[in-house]
PDB file of N, CA and C in Angstrom:
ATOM      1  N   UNK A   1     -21.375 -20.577  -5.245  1.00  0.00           N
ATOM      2  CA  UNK A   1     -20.757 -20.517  -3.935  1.00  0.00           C
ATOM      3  C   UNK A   1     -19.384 -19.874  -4.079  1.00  0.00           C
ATOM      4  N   UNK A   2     -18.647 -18.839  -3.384  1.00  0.00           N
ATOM      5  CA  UNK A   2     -17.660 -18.404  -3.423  1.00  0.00           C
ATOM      6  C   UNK A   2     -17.166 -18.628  -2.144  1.00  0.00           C
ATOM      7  N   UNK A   3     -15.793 -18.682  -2.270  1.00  0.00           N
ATOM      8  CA  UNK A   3     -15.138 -19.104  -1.368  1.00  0.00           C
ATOM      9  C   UNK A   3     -13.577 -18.595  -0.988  1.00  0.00           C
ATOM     10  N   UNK A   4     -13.543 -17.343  -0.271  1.00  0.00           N
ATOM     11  CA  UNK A   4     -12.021 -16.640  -0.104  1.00  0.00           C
ATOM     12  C   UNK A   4     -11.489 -16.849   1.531  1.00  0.00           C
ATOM     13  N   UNK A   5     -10.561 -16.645   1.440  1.00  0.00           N
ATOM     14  CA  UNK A   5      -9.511 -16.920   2.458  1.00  0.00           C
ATOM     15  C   UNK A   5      -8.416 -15.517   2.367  1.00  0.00           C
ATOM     16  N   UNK A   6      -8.961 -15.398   3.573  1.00  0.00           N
ATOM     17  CA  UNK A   6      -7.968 -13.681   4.158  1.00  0.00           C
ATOM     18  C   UNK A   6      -6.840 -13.865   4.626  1.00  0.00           C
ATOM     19  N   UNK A   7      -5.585 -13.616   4.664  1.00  0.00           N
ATOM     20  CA  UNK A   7      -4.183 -13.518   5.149  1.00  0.00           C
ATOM     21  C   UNK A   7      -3.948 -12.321   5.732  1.00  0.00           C
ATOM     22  N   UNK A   8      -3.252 -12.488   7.176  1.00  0.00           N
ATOM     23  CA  UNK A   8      -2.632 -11.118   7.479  1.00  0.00           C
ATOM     24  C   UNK A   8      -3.682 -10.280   8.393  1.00  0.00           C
ATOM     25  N   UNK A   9      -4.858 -10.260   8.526  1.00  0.00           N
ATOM     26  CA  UNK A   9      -5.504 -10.056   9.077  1.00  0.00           C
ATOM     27  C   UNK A   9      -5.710  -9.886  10.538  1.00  0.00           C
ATOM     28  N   UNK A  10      -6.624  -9.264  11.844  1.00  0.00           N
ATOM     29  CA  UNK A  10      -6.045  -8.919  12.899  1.00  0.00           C
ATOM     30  C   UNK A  10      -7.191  -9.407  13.688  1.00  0.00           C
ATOM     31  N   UNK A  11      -7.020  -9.960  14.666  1.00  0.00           N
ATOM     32  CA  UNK A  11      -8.254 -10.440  15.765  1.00  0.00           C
ATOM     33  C   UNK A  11      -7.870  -9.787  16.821  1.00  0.00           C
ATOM     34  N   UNK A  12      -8.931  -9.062  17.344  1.00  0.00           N
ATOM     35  CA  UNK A  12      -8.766  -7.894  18.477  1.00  0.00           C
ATOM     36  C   UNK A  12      -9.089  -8.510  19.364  1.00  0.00           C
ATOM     37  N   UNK A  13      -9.907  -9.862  19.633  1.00  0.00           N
ATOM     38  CA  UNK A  13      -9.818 -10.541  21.027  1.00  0.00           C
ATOM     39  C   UNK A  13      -8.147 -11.258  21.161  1.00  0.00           C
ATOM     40  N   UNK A  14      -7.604 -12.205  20.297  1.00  0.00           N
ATOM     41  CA  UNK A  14      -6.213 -12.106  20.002  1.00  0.00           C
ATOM     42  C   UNK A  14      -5.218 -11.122  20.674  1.00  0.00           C
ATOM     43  N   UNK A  15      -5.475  -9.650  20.392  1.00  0.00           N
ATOM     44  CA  UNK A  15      -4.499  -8.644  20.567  1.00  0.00           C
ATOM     45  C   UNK A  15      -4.356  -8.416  22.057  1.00  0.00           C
ATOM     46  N   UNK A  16      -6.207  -8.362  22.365  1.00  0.00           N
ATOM     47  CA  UNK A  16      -6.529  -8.245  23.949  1.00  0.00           C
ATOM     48  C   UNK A  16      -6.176  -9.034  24.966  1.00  0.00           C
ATOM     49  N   UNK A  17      -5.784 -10.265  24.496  1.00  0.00           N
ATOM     50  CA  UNK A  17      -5.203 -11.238  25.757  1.00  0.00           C
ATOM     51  C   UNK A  17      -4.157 -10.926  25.463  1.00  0.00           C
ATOM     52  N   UNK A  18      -3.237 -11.073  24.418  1.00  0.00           N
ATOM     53  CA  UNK A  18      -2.016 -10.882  24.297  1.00  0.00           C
ATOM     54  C   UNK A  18      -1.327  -9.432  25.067  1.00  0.00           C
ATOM     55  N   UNK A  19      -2.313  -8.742  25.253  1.00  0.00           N
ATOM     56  CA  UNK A  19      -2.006  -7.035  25.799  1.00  0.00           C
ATOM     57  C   UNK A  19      -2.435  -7.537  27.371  1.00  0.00           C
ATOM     58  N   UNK A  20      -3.243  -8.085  27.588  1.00  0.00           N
ATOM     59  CA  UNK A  20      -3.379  -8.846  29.120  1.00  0.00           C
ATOM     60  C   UNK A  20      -2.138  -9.481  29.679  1.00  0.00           C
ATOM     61  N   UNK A  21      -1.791 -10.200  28.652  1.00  0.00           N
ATOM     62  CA  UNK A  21      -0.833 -11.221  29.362  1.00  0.00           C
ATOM     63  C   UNK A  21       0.643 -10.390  29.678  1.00  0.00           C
ATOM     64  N   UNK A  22       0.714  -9.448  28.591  1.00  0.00           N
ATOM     65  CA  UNK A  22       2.193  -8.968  28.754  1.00  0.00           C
ATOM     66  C   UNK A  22       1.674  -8.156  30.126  1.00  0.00           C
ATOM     67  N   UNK A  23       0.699  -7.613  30.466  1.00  0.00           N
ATOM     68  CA  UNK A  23       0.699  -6.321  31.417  1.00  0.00           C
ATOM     69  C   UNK A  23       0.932  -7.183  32.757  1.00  0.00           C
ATOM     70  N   UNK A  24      -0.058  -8.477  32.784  1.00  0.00           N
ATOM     71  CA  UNK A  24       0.177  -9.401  34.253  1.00  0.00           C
ATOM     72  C   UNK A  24       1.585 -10.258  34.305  1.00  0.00           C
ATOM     73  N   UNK A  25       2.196 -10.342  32.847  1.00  0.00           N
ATOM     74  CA  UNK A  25       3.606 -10.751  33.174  1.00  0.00           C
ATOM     75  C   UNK A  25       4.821  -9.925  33.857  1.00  0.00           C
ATOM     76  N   UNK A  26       4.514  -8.278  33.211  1.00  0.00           N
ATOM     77  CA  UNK A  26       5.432  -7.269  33.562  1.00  0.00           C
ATOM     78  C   UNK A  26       5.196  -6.876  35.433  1.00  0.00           C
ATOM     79  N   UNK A  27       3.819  -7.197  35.387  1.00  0.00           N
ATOM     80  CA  UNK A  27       3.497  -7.059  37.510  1.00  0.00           C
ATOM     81  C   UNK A  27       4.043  -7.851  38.126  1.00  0.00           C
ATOM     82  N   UNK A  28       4.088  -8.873  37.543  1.00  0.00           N
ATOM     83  CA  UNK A  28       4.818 -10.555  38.089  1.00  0.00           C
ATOM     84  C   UNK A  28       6.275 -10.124  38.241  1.00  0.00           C
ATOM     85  N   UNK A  29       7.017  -9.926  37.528  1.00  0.00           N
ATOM     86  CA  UNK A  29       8.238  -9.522  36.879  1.00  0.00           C
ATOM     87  C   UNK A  29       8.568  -7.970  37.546  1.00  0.00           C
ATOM     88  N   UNK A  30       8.178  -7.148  38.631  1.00  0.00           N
ATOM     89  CA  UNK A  30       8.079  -6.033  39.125  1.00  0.00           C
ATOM     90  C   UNK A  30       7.929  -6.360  40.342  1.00  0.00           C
ATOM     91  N   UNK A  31       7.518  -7.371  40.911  1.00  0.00           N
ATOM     92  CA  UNK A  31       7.056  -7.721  41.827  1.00  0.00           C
ATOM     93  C   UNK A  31       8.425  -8.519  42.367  1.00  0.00           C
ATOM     94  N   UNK A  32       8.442  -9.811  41.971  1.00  0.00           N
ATOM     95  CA  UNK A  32       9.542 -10.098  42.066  1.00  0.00           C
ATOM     96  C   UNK A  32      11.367  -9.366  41.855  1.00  0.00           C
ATOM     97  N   UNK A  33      11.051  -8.382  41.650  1.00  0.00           N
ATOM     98  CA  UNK A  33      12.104  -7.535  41.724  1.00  0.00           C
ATOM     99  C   UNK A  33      11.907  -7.023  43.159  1.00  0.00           C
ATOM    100  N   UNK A  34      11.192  -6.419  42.970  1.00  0.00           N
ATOM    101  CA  UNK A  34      10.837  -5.933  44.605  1.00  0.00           C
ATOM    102  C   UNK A  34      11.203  -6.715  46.043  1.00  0.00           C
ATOM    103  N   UNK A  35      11.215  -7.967  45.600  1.00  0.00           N
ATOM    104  CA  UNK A  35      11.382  -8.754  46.870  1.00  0.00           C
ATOM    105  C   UNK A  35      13.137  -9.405  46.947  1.00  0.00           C
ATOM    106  N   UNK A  36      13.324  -8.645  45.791  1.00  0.00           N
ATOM    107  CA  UNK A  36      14.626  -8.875  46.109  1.00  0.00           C
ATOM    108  C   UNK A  36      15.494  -7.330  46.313  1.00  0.00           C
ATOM    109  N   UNK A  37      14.669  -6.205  46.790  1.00  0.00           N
ATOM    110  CA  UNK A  37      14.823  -4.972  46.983  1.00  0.00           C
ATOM    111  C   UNK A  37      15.376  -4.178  45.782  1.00  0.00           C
ATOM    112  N   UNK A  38      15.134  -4.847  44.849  1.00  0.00           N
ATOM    113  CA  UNK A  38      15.662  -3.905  43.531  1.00  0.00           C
ATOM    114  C   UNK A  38      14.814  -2.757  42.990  1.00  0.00           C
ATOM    115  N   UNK A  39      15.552  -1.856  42.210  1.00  0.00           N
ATOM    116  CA  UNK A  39      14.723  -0.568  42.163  1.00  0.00           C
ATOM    117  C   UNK A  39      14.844  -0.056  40.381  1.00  0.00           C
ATOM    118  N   UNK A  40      15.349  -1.418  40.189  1.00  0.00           N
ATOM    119  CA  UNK A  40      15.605  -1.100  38.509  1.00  0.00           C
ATOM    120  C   UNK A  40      15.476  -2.766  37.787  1.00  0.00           C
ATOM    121  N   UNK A  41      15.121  -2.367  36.655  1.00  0.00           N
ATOM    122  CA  UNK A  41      14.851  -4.049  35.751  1.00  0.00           C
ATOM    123  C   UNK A  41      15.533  -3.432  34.558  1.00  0.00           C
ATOM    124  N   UNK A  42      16.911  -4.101  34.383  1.00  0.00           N
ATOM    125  CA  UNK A  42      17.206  -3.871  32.975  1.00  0.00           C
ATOM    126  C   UNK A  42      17.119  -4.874  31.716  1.00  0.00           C
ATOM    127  N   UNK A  43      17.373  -4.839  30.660  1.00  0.00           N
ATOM    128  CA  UNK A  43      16.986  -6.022  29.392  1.00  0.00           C
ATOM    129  C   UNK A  43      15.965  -6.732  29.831  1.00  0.00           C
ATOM    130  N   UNK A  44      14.765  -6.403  29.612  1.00  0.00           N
ATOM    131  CA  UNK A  44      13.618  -7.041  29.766  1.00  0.00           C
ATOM    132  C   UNK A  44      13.663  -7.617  28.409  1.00  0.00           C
ATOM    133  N   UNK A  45      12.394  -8.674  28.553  1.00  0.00           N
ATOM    134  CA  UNK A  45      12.280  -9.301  27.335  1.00  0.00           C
ATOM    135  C   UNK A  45      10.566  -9.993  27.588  1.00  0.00           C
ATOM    136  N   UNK A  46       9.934  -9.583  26.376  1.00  0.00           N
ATOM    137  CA  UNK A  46       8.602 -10.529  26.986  1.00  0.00           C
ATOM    138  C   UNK A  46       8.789 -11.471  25.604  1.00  0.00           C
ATOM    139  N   UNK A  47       8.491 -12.604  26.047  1.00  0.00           N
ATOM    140  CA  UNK A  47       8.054 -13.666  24.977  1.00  0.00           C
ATOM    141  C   UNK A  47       6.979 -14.575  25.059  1.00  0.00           C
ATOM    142  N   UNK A  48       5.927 -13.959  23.477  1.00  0.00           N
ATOM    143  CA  UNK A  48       4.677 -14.822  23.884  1.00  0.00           C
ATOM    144  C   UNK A  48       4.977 -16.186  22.909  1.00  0.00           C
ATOM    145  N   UNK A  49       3.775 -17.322  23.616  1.00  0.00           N
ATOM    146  CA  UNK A  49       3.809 -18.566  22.881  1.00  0.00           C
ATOM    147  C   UNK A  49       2.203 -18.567  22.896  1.00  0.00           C
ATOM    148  N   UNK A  50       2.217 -19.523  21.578  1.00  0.00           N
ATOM    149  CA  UNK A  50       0.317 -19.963  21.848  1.00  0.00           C
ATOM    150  C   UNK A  50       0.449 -21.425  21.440  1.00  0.00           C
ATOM    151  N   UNK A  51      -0.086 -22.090  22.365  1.00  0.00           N
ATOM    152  CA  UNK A  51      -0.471 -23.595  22.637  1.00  0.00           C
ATOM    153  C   UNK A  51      -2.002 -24.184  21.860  1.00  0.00           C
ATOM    154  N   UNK A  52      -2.073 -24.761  20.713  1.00  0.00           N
ATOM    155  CA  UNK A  52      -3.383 -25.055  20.326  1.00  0.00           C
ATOM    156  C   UNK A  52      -3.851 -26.258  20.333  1.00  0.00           C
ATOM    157  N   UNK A  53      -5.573 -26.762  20.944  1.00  0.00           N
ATOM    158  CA  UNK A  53      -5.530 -28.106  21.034  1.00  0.00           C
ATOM    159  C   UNK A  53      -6.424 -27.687  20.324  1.00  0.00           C
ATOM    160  N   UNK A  54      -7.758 -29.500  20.030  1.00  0.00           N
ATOM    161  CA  UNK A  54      -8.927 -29.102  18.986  1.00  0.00           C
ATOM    162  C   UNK A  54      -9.301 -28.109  19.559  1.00  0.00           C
ATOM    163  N   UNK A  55     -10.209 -27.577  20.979  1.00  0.00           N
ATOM    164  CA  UNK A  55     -10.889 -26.696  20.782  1.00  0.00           C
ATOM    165  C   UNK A  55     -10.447 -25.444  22.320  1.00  0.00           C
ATOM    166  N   UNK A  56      -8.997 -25.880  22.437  1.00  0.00           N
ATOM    167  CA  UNK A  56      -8.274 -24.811  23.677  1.00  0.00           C
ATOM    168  C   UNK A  56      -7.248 -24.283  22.914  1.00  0.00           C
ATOM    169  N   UNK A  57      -6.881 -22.687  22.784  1.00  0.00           N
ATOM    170  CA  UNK A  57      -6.175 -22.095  22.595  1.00  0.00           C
ATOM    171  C   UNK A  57      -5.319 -21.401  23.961  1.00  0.00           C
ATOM    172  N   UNK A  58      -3.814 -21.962  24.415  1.00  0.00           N
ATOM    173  CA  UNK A  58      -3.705 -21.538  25.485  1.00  0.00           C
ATOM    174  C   UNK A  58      -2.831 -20.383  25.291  1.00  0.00           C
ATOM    175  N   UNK A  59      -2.666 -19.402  25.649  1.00  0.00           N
ATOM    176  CA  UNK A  59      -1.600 -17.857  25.100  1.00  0.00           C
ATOM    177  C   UNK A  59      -0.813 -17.935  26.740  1.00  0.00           C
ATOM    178  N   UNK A  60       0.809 -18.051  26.652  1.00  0.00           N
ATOM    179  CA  UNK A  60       1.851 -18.072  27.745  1.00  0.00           C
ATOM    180  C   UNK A  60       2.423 -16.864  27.310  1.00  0.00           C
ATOM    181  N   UNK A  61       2.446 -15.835  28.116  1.00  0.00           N
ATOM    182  CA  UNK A  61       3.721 -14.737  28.144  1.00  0.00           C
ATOM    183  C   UNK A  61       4.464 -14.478  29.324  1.00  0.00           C
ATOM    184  N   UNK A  62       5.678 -14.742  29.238  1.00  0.00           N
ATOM    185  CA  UNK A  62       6.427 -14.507  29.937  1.00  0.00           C
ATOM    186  C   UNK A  62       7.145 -13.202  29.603  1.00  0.00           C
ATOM    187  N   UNK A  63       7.883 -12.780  30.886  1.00  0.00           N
ATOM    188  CA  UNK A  63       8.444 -11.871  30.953  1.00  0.00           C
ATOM    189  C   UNK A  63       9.449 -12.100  31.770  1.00  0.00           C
ATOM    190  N   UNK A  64      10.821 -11.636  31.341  1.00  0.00           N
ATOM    191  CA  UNK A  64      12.221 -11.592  31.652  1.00  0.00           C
ATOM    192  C   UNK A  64      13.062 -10.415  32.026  1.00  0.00           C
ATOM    193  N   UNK A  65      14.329 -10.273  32.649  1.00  0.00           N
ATOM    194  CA  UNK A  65      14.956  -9.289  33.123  1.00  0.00           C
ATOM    195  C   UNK A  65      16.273  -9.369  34.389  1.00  0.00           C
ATOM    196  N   UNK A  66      17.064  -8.712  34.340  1.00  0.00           N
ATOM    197  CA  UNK A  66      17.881  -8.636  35.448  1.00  0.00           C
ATOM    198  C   UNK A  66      17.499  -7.173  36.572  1.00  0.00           C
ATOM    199  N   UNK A  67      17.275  -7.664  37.626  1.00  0.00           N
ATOM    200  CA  UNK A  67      16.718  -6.948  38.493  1.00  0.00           C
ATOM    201  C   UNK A  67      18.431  -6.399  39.209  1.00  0.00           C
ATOM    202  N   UNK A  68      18.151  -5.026  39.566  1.00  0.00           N
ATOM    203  CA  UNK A  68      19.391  -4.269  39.955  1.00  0.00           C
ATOM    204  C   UNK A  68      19.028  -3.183  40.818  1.00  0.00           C
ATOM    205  N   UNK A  69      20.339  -2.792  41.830  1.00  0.00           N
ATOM    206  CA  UNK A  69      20.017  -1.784  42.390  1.00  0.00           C
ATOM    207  C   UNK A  69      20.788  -0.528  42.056  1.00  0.00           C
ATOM    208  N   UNK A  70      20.517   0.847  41.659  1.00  0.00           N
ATOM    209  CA  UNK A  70      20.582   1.574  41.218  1.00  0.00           C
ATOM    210  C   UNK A  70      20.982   2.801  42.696  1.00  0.00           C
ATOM    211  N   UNK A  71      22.357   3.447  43.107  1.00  0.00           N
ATOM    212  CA  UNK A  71      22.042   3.916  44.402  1.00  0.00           C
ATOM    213  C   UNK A  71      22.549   5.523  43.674  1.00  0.00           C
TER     214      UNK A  71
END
C-alpha cells in the first residue's frame, strides 16, 4: 500500500468560486457606489475568508473601497 500526500497543489472548483465571489462582490461594491452617485471607487480591497464545518465549506468575499466623485 503506498501512501503520498501532495502540498501546494490547485483545486479549480476552489479557484471558481473564489473568481465568483470576487466578481459578485465587486457588482455589490459598484452598485452601491452608484447610489450614492459616485463615478469612481478608489483603494479597493477584496478579502476572502473560508469557514469550514464537518461537511460545509462556506467561502465570504468581501469587497471594499471609498466611493468618490470625480468632476
Amino acid at each position: 500500500m503506498v501512501s503520498r500526500v501532495f502540498w501546494g497543489g490547485k483545486s479549480n472548483s476552489y479557484s471558481e468560486e473564489f473568481s465568483k465571489g470576487r466578481e459578485l462582490a465587486l457588482v455589490a461594491l459598484k452598485s452601491q457606489a452608484a447610489l450614492l452617485s459616485a463615478n469612481i471607487i478608489i483603494d479597493v480591497c477584496v478579502d476572502y475568508n473560508q469557514f469550514v464545518n464537518s461537511d460545509i465549506v462556506l467561502i465570504v468575499v468581501t469587497a471594499r473601497g471609498t466611493a468618490a466623485v470625480i468632476e
